[in-house]
Protein backbone atom coordinates (compact mmCIF):
# COMPACT_ATOMS: atom_id res chain seq x y z
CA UNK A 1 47.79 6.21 -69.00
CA UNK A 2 46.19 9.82 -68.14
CA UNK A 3 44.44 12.27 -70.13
CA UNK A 4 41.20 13.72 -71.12
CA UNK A 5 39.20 12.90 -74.08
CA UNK A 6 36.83 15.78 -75.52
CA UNK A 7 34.30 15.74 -77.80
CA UNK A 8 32.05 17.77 -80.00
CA UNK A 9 28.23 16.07 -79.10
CA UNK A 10 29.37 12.81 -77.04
CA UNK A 11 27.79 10.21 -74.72
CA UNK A 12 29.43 8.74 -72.55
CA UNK A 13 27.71 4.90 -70.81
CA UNK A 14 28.52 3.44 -67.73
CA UNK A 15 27.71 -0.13 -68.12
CA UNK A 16 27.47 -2.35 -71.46
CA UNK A 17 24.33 -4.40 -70.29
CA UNK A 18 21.03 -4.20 -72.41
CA UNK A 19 20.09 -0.79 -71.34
CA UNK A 20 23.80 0.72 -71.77
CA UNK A 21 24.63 -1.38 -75.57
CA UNK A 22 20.70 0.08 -76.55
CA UNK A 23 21.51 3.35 -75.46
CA UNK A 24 24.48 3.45 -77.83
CA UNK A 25 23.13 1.62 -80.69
CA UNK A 26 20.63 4.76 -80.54
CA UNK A 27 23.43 7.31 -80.15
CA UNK A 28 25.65 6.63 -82.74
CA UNK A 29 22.43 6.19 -85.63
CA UNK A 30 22.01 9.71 -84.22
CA UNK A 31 25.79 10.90 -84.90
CA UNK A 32 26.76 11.19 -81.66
CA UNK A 33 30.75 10.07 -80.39
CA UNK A 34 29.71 7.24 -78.24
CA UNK A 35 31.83 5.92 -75.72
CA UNK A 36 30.88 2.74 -73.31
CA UNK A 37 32.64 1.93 -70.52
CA UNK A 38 31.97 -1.93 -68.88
CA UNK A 39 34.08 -3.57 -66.22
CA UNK A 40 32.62 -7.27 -66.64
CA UNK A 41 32.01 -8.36 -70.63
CA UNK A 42 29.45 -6.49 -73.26
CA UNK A 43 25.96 -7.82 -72.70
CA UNK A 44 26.89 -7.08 -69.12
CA UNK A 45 24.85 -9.84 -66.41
CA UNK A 46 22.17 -10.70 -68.98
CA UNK A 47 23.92 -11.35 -70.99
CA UNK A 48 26.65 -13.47 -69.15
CA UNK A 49 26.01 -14.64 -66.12
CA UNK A 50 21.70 -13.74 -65.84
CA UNK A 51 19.50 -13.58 -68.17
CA UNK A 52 20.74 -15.43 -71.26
CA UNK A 53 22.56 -18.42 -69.45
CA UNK A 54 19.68 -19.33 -66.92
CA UNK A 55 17.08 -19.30 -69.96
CA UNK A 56 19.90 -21.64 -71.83
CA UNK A 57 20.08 -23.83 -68.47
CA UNK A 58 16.22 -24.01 -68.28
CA UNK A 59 15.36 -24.95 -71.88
CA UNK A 60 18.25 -27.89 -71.56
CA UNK A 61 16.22 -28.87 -68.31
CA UNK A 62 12.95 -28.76 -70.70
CA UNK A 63 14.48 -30.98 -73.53
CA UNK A 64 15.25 -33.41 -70.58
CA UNK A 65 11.17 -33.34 -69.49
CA UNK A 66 10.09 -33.77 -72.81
CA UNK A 67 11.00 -37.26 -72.68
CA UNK A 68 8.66 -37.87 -69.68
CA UNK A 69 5.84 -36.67 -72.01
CA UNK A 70 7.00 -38.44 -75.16
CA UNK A 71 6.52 -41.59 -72.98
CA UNK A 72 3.12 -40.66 -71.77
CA UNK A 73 2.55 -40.16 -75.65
CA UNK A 74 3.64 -43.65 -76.52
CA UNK A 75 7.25 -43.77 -77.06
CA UNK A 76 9.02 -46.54 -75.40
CA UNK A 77 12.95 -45.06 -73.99
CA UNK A 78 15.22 -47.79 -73.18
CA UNK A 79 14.63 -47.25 -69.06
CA UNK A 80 12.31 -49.57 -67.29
CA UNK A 81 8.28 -48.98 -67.28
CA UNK A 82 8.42 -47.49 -63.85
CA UNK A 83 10.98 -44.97 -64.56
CA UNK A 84 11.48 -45.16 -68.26
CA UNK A 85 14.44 -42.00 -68.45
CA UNK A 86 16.55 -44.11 -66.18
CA UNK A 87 19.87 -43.85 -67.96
CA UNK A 88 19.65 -40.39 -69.39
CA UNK A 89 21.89 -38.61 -67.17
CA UNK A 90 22.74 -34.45 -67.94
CA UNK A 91 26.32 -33.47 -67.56
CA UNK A 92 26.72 -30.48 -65.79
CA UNK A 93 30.20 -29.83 -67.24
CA UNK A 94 29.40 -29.72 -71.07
CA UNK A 95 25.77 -28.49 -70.49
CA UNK A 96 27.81 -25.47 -68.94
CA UNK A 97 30.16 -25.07 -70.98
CA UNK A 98 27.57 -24.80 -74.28
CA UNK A 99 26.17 -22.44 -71.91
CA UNK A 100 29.03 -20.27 -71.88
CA UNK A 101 30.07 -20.30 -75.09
CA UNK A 102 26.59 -19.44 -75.81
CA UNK A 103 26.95 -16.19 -73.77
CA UNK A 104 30.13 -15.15 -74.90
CA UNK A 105 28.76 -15.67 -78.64
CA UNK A 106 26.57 -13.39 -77.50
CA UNK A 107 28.75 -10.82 -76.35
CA UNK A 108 30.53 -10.98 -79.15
CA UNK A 109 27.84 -10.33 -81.61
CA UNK A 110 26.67 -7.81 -79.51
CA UNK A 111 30.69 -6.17 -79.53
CA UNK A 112 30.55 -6.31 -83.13
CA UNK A 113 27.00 -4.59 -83.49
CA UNK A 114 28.75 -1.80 -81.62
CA UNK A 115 31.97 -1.54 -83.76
CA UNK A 116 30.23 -1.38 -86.57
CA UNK A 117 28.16 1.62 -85.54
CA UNK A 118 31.34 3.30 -84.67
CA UNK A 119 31.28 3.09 -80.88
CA UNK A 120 34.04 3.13 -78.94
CA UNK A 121 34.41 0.68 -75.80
CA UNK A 122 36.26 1.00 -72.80
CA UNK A 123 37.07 -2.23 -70.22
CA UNK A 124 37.07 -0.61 -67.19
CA UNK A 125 35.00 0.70 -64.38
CA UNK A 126 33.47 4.52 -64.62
CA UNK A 127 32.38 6.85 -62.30
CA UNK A 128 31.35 10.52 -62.02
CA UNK A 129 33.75 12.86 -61.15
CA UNK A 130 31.19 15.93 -62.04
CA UNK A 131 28.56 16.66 -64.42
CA UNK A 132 29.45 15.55 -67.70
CA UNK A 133 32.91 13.94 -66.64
CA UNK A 134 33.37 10.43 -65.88
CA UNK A 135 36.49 8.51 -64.76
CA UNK A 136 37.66 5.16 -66.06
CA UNK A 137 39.63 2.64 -64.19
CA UNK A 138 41.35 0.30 -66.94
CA UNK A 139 43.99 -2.23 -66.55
CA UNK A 140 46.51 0.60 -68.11
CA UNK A 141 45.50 3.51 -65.94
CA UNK A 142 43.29 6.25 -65.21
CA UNK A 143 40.89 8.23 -67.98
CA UNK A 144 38.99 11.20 -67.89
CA UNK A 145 35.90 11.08 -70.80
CA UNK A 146 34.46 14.55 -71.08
CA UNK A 147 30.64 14.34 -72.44
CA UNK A 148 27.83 16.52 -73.27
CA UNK A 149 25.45 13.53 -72.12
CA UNK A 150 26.08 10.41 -69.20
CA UNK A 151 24.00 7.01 -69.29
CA UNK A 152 24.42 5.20 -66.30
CA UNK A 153 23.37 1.95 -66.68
CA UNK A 154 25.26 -0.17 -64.19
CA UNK A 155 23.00 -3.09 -63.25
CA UNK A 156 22.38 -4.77 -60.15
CA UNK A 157 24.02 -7.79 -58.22
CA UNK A 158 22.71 -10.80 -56.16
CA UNK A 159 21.64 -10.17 -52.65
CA UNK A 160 23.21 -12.45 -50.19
CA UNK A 161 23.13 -12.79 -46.30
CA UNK A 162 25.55 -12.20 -44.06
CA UNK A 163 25.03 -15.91 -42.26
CA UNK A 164 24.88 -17.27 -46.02
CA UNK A 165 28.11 -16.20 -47.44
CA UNK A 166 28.83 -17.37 -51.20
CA UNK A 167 31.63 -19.70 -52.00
CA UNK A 168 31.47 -20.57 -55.52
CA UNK A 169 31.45 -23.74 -54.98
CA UNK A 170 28.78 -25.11 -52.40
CA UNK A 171 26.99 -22.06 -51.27
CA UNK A 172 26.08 -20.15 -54.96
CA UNK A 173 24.75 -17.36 -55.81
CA UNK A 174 22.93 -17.26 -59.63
CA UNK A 175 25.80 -16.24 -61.28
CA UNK A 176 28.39 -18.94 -60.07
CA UNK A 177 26.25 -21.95 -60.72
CA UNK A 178 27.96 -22.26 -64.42
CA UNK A 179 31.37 -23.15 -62.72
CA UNK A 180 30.10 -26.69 -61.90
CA UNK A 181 31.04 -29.22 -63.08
CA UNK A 182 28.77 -31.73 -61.70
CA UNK A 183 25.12 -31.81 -61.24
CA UNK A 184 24.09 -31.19 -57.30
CA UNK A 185 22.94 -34.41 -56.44
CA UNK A 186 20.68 -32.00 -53.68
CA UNK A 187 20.19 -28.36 -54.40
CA UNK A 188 18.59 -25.98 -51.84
CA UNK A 189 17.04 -23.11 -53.43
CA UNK A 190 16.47 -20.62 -50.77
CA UNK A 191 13.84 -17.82 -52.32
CA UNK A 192 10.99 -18.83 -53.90
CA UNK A 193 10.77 -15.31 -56.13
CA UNK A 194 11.25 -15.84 -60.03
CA UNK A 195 14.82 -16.25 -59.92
CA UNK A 196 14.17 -19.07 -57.24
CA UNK A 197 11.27 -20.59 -58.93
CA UNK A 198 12.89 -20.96 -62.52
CA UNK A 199 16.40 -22.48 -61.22
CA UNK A 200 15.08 -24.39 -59.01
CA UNK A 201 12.88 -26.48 -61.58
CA UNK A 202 16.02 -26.02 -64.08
CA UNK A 203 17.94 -28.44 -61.36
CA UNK A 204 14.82 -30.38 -60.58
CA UNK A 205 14.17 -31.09 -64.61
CA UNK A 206 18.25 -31.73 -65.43
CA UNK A 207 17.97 -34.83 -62.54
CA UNK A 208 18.93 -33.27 -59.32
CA UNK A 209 16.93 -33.65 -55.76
CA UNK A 210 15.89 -29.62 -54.80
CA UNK A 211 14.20 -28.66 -51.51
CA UNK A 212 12.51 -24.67 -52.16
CA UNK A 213 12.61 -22.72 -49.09
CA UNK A 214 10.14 -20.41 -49.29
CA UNK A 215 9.14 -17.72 -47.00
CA UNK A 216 5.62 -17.08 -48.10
CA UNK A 217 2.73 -19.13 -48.72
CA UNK A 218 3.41 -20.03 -51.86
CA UNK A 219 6.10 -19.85 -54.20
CA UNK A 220 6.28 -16.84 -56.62
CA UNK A 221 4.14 -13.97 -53.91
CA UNK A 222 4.28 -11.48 -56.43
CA UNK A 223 2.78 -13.52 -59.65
CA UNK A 224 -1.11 -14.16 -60.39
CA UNK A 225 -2.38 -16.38 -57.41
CA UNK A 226 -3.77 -19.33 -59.77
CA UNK A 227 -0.96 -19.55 -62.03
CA UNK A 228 1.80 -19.56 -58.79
CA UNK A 229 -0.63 -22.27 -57.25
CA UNK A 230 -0.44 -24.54 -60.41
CA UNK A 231 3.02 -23.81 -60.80
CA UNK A 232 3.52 -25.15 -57.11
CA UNK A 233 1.80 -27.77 -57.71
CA UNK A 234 3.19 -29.00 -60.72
CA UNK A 235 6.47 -28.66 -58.74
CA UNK A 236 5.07 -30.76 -55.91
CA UNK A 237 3.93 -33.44 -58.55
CA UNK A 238 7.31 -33.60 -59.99
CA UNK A 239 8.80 -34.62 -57.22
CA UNK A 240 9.98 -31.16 -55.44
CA UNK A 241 10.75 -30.38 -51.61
CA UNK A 242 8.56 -27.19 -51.27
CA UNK A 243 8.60 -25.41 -47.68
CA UNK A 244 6.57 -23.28 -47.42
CA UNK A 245 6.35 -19.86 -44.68
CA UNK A 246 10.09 -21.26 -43.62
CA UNK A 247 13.08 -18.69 -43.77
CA UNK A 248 16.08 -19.50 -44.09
CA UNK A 249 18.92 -18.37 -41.05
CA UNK A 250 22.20 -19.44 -42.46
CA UNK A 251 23.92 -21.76 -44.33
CA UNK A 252 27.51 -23.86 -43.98
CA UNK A 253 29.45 -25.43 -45.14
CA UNK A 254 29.21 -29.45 -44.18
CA UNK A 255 31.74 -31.91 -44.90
CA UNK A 256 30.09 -33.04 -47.78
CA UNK A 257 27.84 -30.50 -48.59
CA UNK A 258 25.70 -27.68 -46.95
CA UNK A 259 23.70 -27.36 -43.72
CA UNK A 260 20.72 -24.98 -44.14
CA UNK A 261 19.59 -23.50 -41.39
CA UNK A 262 16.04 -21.99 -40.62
CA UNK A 263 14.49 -19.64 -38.40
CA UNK A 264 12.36 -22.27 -36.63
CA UNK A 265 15.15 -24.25 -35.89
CA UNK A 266 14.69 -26.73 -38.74
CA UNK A 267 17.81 -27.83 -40.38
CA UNK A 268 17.75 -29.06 -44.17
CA UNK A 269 20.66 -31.20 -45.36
CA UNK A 270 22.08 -30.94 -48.93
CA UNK A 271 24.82 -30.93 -51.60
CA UNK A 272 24.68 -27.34 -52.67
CA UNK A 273 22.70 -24.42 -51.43
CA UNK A 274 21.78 -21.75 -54.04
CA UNK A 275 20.91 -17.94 -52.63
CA UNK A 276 17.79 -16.61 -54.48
CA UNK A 277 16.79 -13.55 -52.52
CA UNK A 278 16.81 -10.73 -54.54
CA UNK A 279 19.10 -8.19 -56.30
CA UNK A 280 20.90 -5.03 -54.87
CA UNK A 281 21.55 -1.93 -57.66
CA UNK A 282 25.34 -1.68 -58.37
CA UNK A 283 25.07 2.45 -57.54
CA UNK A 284 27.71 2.98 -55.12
CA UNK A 285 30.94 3.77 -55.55
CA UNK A 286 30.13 6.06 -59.01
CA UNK A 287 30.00 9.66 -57.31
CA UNK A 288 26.48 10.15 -57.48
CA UNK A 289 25.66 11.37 -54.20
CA UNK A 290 28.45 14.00 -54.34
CA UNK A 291 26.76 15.48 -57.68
CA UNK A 292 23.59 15.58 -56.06
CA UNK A 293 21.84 12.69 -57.97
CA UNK A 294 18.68 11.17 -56.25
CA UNK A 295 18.35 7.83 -54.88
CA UNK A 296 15.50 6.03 -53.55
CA UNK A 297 15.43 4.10 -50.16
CA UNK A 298 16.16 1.08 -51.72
CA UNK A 299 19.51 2.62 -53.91
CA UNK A 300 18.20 3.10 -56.96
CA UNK A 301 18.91 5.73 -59.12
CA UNK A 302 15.65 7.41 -59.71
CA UNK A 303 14.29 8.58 -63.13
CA UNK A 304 11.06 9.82 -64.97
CA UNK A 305 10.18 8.46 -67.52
CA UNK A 306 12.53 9.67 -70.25
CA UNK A 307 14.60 8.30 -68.03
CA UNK A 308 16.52 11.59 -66.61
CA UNK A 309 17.91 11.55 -63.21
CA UNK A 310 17.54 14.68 -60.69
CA UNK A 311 20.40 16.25 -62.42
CA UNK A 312 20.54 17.83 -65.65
CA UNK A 313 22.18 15.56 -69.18
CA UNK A 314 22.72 12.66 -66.50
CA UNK A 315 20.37 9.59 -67.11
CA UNK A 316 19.90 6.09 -66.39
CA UNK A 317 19.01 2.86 -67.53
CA UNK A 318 17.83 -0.78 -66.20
CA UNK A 319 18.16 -2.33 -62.63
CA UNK A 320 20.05 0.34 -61.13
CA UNK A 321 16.99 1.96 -61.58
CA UNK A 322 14.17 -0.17 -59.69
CA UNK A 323 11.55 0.39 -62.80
CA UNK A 324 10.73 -3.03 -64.02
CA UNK A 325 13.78 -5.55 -63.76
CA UNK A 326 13.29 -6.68 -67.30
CA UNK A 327 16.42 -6.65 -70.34
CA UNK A 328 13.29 -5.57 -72.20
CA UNK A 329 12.45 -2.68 -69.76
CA UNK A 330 16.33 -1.51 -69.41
CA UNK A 331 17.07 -1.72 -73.51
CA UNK A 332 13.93 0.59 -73.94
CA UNK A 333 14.59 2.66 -70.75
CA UNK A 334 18.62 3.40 -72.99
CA UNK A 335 17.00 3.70 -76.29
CA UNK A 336 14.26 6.15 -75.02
CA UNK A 337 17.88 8.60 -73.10
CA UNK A 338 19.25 9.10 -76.08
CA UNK A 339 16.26 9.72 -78.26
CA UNK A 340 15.69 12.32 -75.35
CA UNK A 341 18.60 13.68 -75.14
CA UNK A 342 19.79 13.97 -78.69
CA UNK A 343 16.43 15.60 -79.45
CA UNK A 344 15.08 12.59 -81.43
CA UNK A 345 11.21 12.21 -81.44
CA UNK A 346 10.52 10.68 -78.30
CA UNK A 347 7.40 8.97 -76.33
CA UNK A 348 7.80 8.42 -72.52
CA UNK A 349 8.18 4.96 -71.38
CA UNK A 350 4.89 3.37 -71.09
CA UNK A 351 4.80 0.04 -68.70
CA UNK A 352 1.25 -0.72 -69.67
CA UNK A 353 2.21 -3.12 -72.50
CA UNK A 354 5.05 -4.37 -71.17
CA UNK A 355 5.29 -8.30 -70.98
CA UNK A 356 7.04 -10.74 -68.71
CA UNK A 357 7.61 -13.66 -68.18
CA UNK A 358 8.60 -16.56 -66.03
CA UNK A 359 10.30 -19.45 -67.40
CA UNK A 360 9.39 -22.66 -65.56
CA UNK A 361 7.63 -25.08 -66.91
CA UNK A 362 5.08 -24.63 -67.75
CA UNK A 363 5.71 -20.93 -68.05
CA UNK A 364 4.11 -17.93 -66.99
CA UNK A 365 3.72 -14.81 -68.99
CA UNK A 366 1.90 -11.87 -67.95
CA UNK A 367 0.93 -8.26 -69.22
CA UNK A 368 -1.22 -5.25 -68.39
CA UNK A 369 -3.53 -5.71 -65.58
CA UNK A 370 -3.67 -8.55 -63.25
CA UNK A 371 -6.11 -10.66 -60.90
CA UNK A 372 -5.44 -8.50 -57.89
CA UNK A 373 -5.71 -4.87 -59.92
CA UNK A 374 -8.94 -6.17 -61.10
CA UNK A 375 -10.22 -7.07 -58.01
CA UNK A 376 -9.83 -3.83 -56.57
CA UNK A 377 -11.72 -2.40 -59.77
CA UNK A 378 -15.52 -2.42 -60.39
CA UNK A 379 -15.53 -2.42 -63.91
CA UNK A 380 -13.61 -5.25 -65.32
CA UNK A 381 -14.40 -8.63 -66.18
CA UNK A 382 -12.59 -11.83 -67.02
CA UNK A 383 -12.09 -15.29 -68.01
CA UNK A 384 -10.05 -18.15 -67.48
CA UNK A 385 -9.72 -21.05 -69.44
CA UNK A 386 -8.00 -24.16 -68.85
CA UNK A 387 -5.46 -25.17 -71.58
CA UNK A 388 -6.43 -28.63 -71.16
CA UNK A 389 -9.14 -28.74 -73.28
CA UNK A 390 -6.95 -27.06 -75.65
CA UNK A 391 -7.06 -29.64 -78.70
CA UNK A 392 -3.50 -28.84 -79.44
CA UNK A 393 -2.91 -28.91 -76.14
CA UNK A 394 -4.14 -32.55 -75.75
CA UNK A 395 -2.61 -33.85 -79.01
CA UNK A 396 1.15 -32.24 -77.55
CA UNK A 397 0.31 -33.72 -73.92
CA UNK A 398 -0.02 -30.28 -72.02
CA UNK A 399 -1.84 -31.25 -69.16
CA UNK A 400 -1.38 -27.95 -67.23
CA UNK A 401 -1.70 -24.42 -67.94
CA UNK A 402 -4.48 -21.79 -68.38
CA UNK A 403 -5.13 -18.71 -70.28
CA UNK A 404 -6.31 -15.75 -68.50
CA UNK A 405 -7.93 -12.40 -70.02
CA UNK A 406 -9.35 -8.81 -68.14
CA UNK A 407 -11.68 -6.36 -70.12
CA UNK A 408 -13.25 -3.41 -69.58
CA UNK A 409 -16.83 -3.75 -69.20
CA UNK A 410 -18.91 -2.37 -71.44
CA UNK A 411 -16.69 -1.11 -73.99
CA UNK A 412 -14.30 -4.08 -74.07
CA UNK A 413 -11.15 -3.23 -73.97
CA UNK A 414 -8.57 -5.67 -73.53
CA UNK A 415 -6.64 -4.55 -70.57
CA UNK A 416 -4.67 -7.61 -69.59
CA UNK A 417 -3.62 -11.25 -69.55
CA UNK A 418 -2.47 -14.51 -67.88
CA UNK A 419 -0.79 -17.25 -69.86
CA UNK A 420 0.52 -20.12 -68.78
CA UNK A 421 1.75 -22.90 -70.87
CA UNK A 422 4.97 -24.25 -72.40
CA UNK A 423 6.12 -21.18 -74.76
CA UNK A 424 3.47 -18.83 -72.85
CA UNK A 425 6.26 -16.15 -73.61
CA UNK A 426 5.40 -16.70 -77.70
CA UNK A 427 1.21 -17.10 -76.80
CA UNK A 428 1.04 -13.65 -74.41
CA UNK A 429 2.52 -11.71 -77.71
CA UNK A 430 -1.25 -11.07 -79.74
CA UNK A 431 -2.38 -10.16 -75.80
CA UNK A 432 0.22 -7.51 -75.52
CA UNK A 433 -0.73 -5.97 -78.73
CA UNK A 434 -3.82 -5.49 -77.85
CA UNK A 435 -3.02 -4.10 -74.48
CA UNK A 436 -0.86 -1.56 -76.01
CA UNK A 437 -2.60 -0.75 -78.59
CA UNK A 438 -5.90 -0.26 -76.67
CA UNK A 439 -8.16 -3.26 -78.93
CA UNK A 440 -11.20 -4.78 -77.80
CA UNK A 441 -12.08 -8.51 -77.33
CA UNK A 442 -14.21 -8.24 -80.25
CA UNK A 443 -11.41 -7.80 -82.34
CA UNK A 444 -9.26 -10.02 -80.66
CA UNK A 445 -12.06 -12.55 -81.28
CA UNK A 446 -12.70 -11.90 -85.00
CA UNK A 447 -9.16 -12.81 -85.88
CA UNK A 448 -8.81 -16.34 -87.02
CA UNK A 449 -6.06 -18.02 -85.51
CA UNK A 450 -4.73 -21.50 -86.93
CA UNK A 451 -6.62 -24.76 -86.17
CA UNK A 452 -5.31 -26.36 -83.83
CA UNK A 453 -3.01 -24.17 -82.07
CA UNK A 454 -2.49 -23.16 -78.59
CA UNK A 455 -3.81 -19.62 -79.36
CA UNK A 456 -7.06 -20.60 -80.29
CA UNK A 457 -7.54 -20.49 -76.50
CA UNK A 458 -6.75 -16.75 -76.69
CA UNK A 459 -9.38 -16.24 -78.82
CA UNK A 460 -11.73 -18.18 -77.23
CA UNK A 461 -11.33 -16.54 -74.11
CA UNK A 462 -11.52 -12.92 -76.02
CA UNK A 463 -15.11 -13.98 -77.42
CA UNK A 464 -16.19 -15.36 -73.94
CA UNK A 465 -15.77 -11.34 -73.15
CA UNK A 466 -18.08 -10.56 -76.12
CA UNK A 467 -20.04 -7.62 -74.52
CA UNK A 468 -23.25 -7.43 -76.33
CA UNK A 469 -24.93 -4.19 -76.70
């Protein structure tokens, strides 16, 4: 099938993940002819193979570790005293599939959002041909989509090494692990970034043995230094393999399993190995060097912050553009192209409020400044409180965690935060608005938050900060 499609005021996106499904959401309330191509599934990665099954994996890990704190809060499970969850055993093959069918319910909704609005979708792959033309690969053919504006929001895809090479079925990479169907008996997570750090307490929490090779000092490098030391710790406690400043070489296959390789010579034996070491943007292959489009070092498409690339009525969207690797980041990243470029009221994206967070257990959400910005800064003070004394905290058995909070001295200003605790993406929410929206800890501290609850802590941190005049 051949032929080209032209339209009045059209937009035509390359990828149907967060940032590209946004994007046209935006477009068509505007009255543009939206078209959006994706090779893989609406929702794109985060949707099915990323973002929304790992979080699905994890909290099925966390209902699993909330029986080791029921017992701890007095409730007898059939297993013996010593090991009292003996017996509960997680099966990988229907924990997987809900998983699945979870993310194609997704996709689906997410399909449906778009039909509704009037969007058209194309499965195929798309890439520039010139300014304002893209070509689609489908099953049937070739198409040519003329358009006054292009979104290229294409994502990124697992790094792997060349002396680690995936399988699918021993050696993984984050997006495979849904195709077993049983539970490693010993997982070796090799990164000990966020991807690394979630998964491999996911596995550790659903029963399975996992070693962390880490390359650094500690696991999560780029996170707040106290809450990636408590976090390594808990894993420690719980019964984790951490190795620390060891890289790994290579892995093989074994004849039962995987032999993991590292750089010291060390060897690390196990059922499955699982590659956690970053993310490469999916930019080549779409024609954008022979337009003239600018890419960083790294391959990322680069952008300002309306999100335009070097050439004129061509933007992009999410990973492929190395701003924040966040859904959150890439949906506003779309939604802020169109308004752009359909001449909607517009303000540029502004990072400063944006929150993230990990999802181990306990988690780890963060926003605005952290410990190491305010180190390097003369005029900011903070807090830290432990969640422990927390009485909520102590009546739901939260033994670790901590709530974090940086102000500006002498005026106040709440400028960022550290939480970590179970649901710490929920808790950093009242610290983001006031990060964004520029409040002091005085009026954080004057609002009255429920008795007892978790984000009483918040507030007692925020009138810790009271500056007095």
């Amino acid at each position: 099938m051949e032929g080209v499609i032209t339209r009045e005021t059209s937009v035509a996106i390359v990828g149907g993940g967060p940032g590209g499904y946004e994007a046209a959401l935006v477009a068509a309330q505007l009255g543009a002819e939206v078209t959006v191509v994706e090779k893989d599934g609406i929702g794109g990665a985060a949707v099915l193979t990323d973002c929304v099954p790992s979080k699905a994996l994890i909290a099925t890990a966390d209902q699993r570790a909330d029986l080791d704190v029921a017992v701890r809060l007095g409730v007898s499970l059939p297993g013996p005293a010593q090991a009292p969850t003996e017996g509960v055993v997680a099966r990988a093959r229907a924990i997987n599939g809900r998983i699945l069918e979870l993310a194609a319910a997704q996709s689906m909704d997410i399909r449906k959002s778009l039909e509704q609005a009037g969007v058209r979708m194309l499965d195929g792959a798309g890439r520039l041909l010139e300014r304002g033309q893209v070509q689609v690969e489908t099953a049937d053919g070739s198409l040519d989509l003329t358009a006054d504006v292009v979104l290229l929001a294409t994502g990124a895809t697992p790094r792997v090494l060349p002396t680690a090479v995936p399988d699918g079925e021993r050696i993984l990479t984050w997006q495979q692990i849904y195709a077993l169907e049983d539970l490693p008996g010993h997982l070796v997570v090799i990164g000990s970034g966020v991807t690394g750090a979630e998964l491999a307490q996911g596995f550790l929490g659903l029963g399975s043995a996992v070693t962390l090779v880490s390359s650094r000092d500690r696991v999560l490098p780029g996170e707040d230094a106290d809450a990636a030391t408590l976090i390594e710790d808990v894993f420690r406690e719980r019964g984790m393999k951490v190795l620390s400043r060891s890289r790994a070489q290579g892995v093989e296959r074994s004849a039962d399993g995987v032999l993991v390789t590292l750089t010291d010579g060390r060897t690390v034996e196990g059922s499955h190995a699982l590659l956690a070491v970053g993310s490469l943007p999916q930019t080549s292959g779409l024609g954008l060097q022979d337009l003239g489009i600018e890419l960083s070092e790294s391959g990322h498409i680069v952008v300002d912050r309306v999100s335009r690339t070097s050439v004129p009525s061509v933007y992009a969207a999410g990973d492929c553009t190395g701003v924040l690797p966040l859904a959150s980041v890439a949906a506003m990243q779309g939604r802020i192209a169109m308004w752009h470029a359909l001449g909607d009221a517009v303000a540029p994206l502004n990072v400063r409020g944006v929150a993230a967070n990990i999802f181990t257990d306990p988690e780890i959400a963060t926003v605005g400044i952290g410990q190491r910005v305010a180190d390097e800064l003369h005029d900011v003070q903070s807090v830290m409180l432990p969640l422990a004394r927390n009485p909520r905290a102590k009546m739901q058995g939260i033994e670790a965690g901590f709530v974090k909070l940086f102000c500006r001295t002498g005026y106040g200003t709440v400028l960022g935060g550290v939480v970590v605790a179970p649901k710490a993406s929920e808790l950093v929410f009242p610290v983001a608005l006031a990060v964004q929206n520029r409040l002091s800890v005085d009026a954080v501290a004057s609002t009255i938050t429920v008795y007892p609850s978790l984000s009483g802590s918040i507030a007692e941190a925020a009138r810790q900060l009271h500056q007095s005049e």
